[in-house]
Protein backbone atom coordinates (compact mmCIF):
# COMPACT_ATOMS: atom_id res chain seq x y z
CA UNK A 1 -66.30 -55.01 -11.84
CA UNK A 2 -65.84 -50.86 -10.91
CA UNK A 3 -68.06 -48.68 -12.42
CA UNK A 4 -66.64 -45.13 -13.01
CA UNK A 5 -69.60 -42.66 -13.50
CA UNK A 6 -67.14 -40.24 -14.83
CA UNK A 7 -66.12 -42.78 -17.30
CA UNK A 8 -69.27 -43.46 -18.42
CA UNK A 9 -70.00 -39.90 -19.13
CA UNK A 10 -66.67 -39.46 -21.27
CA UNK A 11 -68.54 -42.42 -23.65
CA UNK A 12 -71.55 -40.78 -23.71
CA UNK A 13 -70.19 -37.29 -24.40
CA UNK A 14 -67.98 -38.80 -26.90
CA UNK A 15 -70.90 -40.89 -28.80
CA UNK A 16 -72.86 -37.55 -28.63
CA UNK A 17 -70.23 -35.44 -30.21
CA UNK A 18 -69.51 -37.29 -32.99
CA UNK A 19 -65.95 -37.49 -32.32
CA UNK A 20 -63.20 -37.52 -29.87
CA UNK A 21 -61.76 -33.91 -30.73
CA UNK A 22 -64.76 -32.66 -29.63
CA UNK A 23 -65.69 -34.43 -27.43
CA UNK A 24 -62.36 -33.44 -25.67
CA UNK A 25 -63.10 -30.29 -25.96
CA UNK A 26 -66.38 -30.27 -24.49
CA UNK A 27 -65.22 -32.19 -21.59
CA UNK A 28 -62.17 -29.97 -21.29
CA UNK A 29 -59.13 -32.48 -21.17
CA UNK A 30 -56.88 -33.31 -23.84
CA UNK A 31 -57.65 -36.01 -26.40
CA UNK A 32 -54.73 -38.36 -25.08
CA UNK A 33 -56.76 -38.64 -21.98
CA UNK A 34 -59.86 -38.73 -23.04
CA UNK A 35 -59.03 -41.91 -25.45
CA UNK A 36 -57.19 -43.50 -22.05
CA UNK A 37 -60.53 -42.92 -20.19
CA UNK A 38 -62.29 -44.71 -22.91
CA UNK A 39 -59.38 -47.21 -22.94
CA UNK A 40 -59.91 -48.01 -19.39
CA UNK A 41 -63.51 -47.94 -19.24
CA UNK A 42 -63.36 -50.83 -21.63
CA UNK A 43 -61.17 -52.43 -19.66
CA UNK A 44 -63.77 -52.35 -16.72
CA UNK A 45 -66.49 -53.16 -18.94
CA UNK A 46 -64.36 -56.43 -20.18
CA UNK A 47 -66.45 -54.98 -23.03
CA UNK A 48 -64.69 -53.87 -26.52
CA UNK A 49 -66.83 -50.29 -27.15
CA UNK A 50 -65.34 -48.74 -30.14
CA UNK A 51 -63.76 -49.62 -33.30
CA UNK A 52 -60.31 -47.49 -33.92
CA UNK A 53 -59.69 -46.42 -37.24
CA UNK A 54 -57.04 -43.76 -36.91
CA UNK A 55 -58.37 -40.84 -35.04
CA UNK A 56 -62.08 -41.89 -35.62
CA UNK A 57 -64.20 -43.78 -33.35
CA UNK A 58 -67.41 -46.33 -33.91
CA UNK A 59 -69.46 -48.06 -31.68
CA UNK A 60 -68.74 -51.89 -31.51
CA UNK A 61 -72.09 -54.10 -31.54
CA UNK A 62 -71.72 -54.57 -28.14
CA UNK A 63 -71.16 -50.76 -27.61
CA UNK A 64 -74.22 -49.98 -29.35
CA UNK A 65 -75.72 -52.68 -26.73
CA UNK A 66 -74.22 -51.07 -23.27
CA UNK A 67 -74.79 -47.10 -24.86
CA UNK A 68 -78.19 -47.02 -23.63
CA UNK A 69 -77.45 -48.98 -20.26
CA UNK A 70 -75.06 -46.05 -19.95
CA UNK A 71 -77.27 -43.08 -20.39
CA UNK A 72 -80.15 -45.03 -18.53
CA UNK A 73 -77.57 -45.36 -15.51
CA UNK A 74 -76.21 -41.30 -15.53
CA UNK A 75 -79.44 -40.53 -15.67
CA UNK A 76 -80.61 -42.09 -12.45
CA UNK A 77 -77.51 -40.84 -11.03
CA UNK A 78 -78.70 -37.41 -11.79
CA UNK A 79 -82.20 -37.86 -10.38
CA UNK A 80 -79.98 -39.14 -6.90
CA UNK A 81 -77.99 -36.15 -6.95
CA UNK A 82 -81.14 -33.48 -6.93
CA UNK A 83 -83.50 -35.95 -4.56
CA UNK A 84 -80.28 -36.11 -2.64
CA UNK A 85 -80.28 -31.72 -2.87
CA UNK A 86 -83.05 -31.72 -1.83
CA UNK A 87 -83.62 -33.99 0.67
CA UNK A 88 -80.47 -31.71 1.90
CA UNK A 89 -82.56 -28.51 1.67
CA UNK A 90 -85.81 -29.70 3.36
CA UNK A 91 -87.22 -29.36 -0.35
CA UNK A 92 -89.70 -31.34 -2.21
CA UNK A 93 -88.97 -31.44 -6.03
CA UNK A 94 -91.93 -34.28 -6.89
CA UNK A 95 -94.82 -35.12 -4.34
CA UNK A 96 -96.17 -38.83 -4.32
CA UNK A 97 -100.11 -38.73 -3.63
CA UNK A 98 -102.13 -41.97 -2.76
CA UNK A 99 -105.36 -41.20 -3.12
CA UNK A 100 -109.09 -42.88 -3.61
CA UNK A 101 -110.27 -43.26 -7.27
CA UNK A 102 -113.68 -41.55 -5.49
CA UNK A 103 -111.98 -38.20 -5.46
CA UNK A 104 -109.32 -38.26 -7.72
CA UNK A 105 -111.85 -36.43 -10.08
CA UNK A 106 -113.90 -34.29 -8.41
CA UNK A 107 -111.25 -33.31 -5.59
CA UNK A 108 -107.73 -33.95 -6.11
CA UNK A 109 -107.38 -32.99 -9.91
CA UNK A 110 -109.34 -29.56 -9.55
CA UNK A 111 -106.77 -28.48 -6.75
CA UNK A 112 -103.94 -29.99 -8.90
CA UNK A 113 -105.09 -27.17 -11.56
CA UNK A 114 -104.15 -24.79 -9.22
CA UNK A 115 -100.69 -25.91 -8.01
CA UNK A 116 -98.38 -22.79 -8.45
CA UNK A 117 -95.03 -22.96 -10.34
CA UNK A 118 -93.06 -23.37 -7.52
CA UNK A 119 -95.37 -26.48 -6.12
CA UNK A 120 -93.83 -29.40 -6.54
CA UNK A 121 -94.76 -31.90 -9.35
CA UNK A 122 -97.26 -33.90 -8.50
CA UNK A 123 -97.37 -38.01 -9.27
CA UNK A 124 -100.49 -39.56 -8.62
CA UNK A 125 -100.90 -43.29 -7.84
CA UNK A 126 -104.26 -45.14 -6.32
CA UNK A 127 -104.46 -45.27 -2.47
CA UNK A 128 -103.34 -48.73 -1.00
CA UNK A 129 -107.17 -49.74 0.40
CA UNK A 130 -104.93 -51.01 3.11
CA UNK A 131 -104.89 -47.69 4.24
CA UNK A 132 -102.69 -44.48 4.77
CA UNK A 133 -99.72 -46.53 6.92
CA UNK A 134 -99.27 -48.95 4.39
CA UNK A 135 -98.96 -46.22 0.87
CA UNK A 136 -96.61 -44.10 2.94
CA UNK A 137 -94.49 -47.14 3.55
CA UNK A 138 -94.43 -47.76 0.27
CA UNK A 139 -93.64 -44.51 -0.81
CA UNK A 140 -96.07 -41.91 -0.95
CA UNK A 141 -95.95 -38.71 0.31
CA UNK A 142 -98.69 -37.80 1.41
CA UNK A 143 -102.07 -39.89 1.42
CA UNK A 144 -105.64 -38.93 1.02
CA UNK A 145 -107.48 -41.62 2.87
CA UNK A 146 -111.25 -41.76 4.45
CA UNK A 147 -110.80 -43.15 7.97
CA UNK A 148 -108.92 -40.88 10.35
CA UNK A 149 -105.29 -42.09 10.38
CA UNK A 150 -103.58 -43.77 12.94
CA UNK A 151 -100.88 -41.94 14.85
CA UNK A 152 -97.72 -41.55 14.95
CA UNK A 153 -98.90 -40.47 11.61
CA UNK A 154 -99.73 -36.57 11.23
CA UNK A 155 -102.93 -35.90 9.16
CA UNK A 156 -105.40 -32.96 9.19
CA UNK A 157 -109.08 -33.59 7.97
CA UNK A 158 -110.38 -32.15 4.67
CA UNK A 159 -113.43 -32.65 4.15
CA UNK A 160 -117.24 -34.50 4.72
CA UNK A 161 -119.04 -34.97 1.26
CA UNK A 162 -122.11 -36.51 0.59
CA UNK A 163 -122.55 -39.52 -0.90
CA UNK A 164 -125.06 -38.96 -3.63
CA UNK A 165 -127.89 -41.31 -4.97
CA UNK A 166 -127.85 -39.95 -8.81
CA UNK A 167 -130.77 -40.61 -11.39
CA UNK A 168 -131.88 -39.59 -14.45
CA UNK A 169 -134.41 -37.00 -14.85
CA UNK A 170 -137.42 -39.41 -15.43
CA UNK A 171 -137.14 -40.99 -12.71
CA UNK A 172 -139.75 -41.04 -10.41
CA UNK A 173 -136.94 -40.04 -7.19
CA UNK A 174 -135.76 -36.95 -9.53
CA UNK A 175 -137.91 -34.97 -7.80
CA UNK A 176 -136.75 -35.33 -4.33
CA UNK A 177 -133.54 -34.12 -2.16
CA UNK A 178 -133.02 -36.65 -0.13
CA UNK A 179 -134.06 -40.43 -0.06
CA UNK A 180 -133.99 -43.01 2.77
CA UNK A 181 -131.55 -45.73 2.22
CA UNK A 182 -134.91 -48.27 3.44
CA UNK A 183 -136.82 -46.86 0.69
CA UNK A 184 -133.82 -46.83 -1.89
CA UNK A 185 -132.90 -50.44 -1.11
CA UNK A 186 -136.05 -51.31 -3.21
CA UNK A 187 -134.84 -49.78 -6.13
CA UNK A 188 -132.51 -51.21 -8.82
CA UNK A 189 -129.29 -49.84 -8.17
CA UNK A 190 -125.71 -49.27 -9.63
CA UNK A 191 -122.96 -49.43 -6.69
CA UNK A 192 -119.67 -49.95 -6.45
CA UNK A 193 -117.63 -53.08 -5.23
CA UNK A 194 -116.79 -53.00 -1.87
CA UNK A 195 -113.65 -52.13 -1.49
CA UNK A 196 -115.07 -48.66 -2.24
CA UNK A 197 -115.85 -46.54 0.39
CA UNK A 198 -119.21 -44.96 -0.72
CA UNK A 199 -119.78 -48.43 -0.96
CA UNK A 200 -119.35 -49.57 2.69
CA UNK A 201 -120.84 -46.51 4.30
CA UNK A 202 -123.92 -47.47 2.12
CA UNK A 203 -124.11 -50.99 3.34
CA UNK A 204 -123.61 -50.12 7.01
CA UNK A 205 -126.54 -48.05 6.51
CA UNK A 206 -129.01 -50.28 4.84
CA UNK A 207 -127.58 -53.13 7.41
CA UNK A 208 -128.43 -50.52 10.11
CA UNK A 209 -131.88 -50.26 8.71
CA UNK A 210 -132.31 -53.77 8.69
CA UNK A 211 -133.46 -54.01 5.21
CA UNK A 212 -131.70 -55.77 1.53
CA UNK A 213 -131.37 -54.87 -1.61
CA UNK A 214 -133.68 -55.59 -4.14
CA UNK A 215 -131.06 -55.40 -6.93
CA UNK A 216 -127.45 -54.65 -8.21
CA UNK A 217 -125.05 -54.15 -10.31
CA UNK A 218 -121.71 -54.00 -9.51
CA UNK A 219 -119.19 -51.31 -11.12
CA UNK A 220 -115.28 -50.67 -10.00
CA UNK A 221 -115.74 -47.41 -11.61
CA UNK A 222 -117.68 -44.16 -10.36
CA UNK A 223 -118.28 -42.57 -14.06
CA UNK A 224 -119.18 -46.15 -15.61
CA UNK A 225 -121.81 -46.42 -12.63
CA UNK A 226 -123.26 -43.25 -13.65
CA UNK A 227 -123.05 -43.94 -17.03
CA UNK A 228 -125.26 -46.99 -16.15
CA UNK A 229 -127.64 -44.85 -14.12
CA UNK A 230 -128.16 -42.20 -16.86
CA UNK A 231 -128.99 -45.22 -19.46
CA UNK A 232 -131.91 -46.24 -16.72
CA UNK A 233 -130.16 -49.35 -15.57
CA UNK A 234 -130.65 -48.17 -11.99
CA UNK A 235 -129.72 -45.84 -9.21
CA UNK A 236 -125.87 -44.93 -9.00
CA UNK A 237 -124.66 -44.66 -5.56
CA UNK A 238 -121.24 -42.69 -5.91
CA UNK A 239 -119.64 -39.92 -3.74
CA UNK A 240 -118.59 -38.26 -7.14
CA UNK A 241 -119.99 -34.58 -8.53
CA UNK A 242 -123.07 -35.78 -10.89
CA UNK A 243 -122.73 -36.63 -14.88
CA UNK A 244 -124.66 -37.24 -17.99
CA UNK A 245 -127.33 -35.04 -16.31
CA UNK A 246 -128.29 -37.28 -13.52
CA UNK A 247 -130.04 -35.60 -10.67
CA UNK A 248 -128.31 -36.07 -7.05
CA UNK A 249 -130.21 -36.82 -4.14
CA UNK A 250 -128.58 -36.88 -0.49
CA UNK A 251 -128.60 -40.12 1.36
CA UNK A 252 -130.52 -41.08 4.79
CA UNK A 253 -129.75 -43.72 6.98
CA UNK A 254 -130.93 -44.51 10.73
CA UNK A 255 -127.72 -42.71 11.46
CA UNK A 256 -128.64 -39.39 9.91
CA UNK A 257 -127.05 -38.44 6.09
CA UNK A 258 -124.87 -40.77 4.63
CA UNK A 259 -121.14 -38.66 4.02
CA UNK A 260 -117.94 -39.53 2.99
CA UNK A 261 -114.70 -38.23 5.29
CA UNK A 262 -111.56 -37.13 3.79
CA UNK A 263 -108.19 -36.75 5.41
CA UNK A 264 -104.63 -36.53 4.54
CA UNK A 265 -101.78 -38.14 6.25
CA UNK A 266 -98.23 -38.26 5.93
CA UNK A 267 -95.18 -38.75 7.93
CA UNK A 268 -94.08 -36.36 10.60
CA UNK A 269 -90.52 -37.27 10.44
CA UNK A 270 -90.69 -36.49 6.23
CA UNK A 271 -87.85 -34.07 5.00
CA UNK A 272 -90.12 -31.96 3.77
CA UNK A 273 -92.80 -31.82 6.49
CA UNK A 274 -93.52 -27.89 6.28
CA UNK A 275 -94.56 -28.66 2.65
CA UNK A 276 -96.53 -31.62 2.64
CA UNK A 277 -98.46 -29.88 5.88
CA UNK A 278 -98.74 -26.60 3.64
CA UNK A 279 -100.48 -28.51 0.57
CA UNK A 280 -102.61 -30.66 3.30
CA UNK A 281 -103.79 -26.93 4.17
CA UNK A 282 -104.21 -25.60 0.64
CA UNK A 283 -106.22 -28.87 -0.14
CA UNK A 284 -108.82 -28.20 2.86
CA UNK A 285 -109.52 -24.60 2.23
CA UNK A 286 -110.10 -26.04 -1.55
CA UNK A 287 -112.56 -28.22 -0.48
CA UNK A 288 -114.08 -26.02 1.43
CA UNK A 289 -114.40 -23.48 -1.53
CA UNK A 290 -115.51 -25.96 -3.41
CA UNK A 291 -118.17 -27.67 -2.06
CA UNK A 292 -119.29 -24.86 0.86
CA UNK A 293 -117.90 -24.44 4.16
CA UNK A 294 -120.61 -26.50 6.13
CA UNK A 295 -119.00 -29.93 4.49
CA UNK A 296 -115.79 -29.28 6.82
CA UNK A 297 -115.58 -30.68 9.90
């Protein structure tokens, strides 16, 4: 079976109208060859669209079926013919981000609020914890990931943030900076799983200080482990900005403080290189704004 776009537009247009006289007229033929287009569209279709009765035209059942297959299909057509612009013009109409539920809140959205009109639009999906090779591959644009990439991929580092051990205000660490993860592990605390990575920085610090937890609970959300913190269920150890007035204190390991790294990778070979490179730049000097210029490497 052939599929005529141009056919399927004369249907559309002529559904839309309300008739075939003006639909003709909007699609500037004659109304002879308009009804012959719809004539032979059918005939593709093996599908009987309209009823005839005289000059007027109604949707069969299975018209009324295939009308929104229609539409569905011209508009992906569309969508190919501006990616395909694009693509064309070394533009970027729509930018794919992977990127870590740890800083989708406290990084990425904030800069997103500052996107100019002629950024592209931005659609944000969670990072592949496979890693920046593998949510490229799969169709991101650019990826906001917290080990240095792997080339040939080209990234640029963003930023180093703390990872934070949050508590209420009674709590007896509220007072304090900083806390060593040796003393912390004998606290009751609220972490994430780990496939996070505030998560796996913490353990390879209390591993490194050759000590255990006392104990956990396990959250695969940042604000639902501070949530838990502020209602005194223990210590929330999260790279996010504090909430429900919870105090931060830096983390200590045998290493020195316990940080998160931030980088953003995408494909040299992309279309739209300049961009992406251009909003990797943007997004560092936000960071850096944001959180003070001694968290940049």
């Amino acid at each position: 079976m052939s599929m005529n776009l141009r056919l399927l537009r004369y249907l559309v247009e002529t559904v839309d109208a309300g008739s075939a006289t003006r639909a003709a007229g909007r699609l500037h033929v004659t109304q002879p060859v308009l009804s012959r287009q719809l004539r032979q569209l059918e005939q593709d279709l093996g599908l009987p669209l309209f009823e005839r009765q005289g000059h007027r035209l109604r949707l069969t059942p299975a018209g009324e079926h295939f009308l929104p297959l229609a539409r569905n299909l011209l508009r992906q057509a569309d969508e190919v013919r501006r990616a395909a612009a694009s693509i064309a013009g070394g533009r970027l109409d729509q930018v794919h981000l992977a990127v870590p539920t740890t800083t989708l809140s406290d990084v990425l959205a904030p800069f997103l609020a500052t996107l100019r009109p002629d950024d592209p639009v931005p659609f944000v999906r969670q990072l592949d914890p496979r890693g920046a090779d593998v949510a490229l591959h799969s169709g991101a644009d650019l990826a906001i990931v917290t080990r240095p990439p792997a080339r040939p991929l080209a990234s640029l580092a963003l930023a180093v943030l703390p990872v934070w051990a949050q508590v209420p205000a009674a709590h007896p660490l509220a007072t304090r900076s900083t806390v060593d993860v040796g003393e912390l592990a004998g606290h009751p605390l609220v972490l994430l799983t780990e496939d996070f990575r505030p998560r796996q920085l913490l353990d390879e610090a209390v591993a490194a200080a050759q000590v255990s937890y006392r104990e956990t609970i396990d959250c695969t959300n940042a604000q639902v482990a501070q949530a838990l913190a502020a209602a005194g269920r223990g210590v929330a150890v999260v790279s996010d900005d504090p909430r429900f007035g919870l105090t931060p204190l830096g983390l200590t390991g045998p290493g020195g403080p316990v940080r998160i790294h931030l980088y953003a990778a995408w494909d040299p070979r992309h279309h739209a290189e300049p961009t992406l490179a251009g909003l990797a730049g943007r997004l560092a000097a936000f960071c850096a704004e944001q959180y003070g210029s001694s968290v940049v490497p």
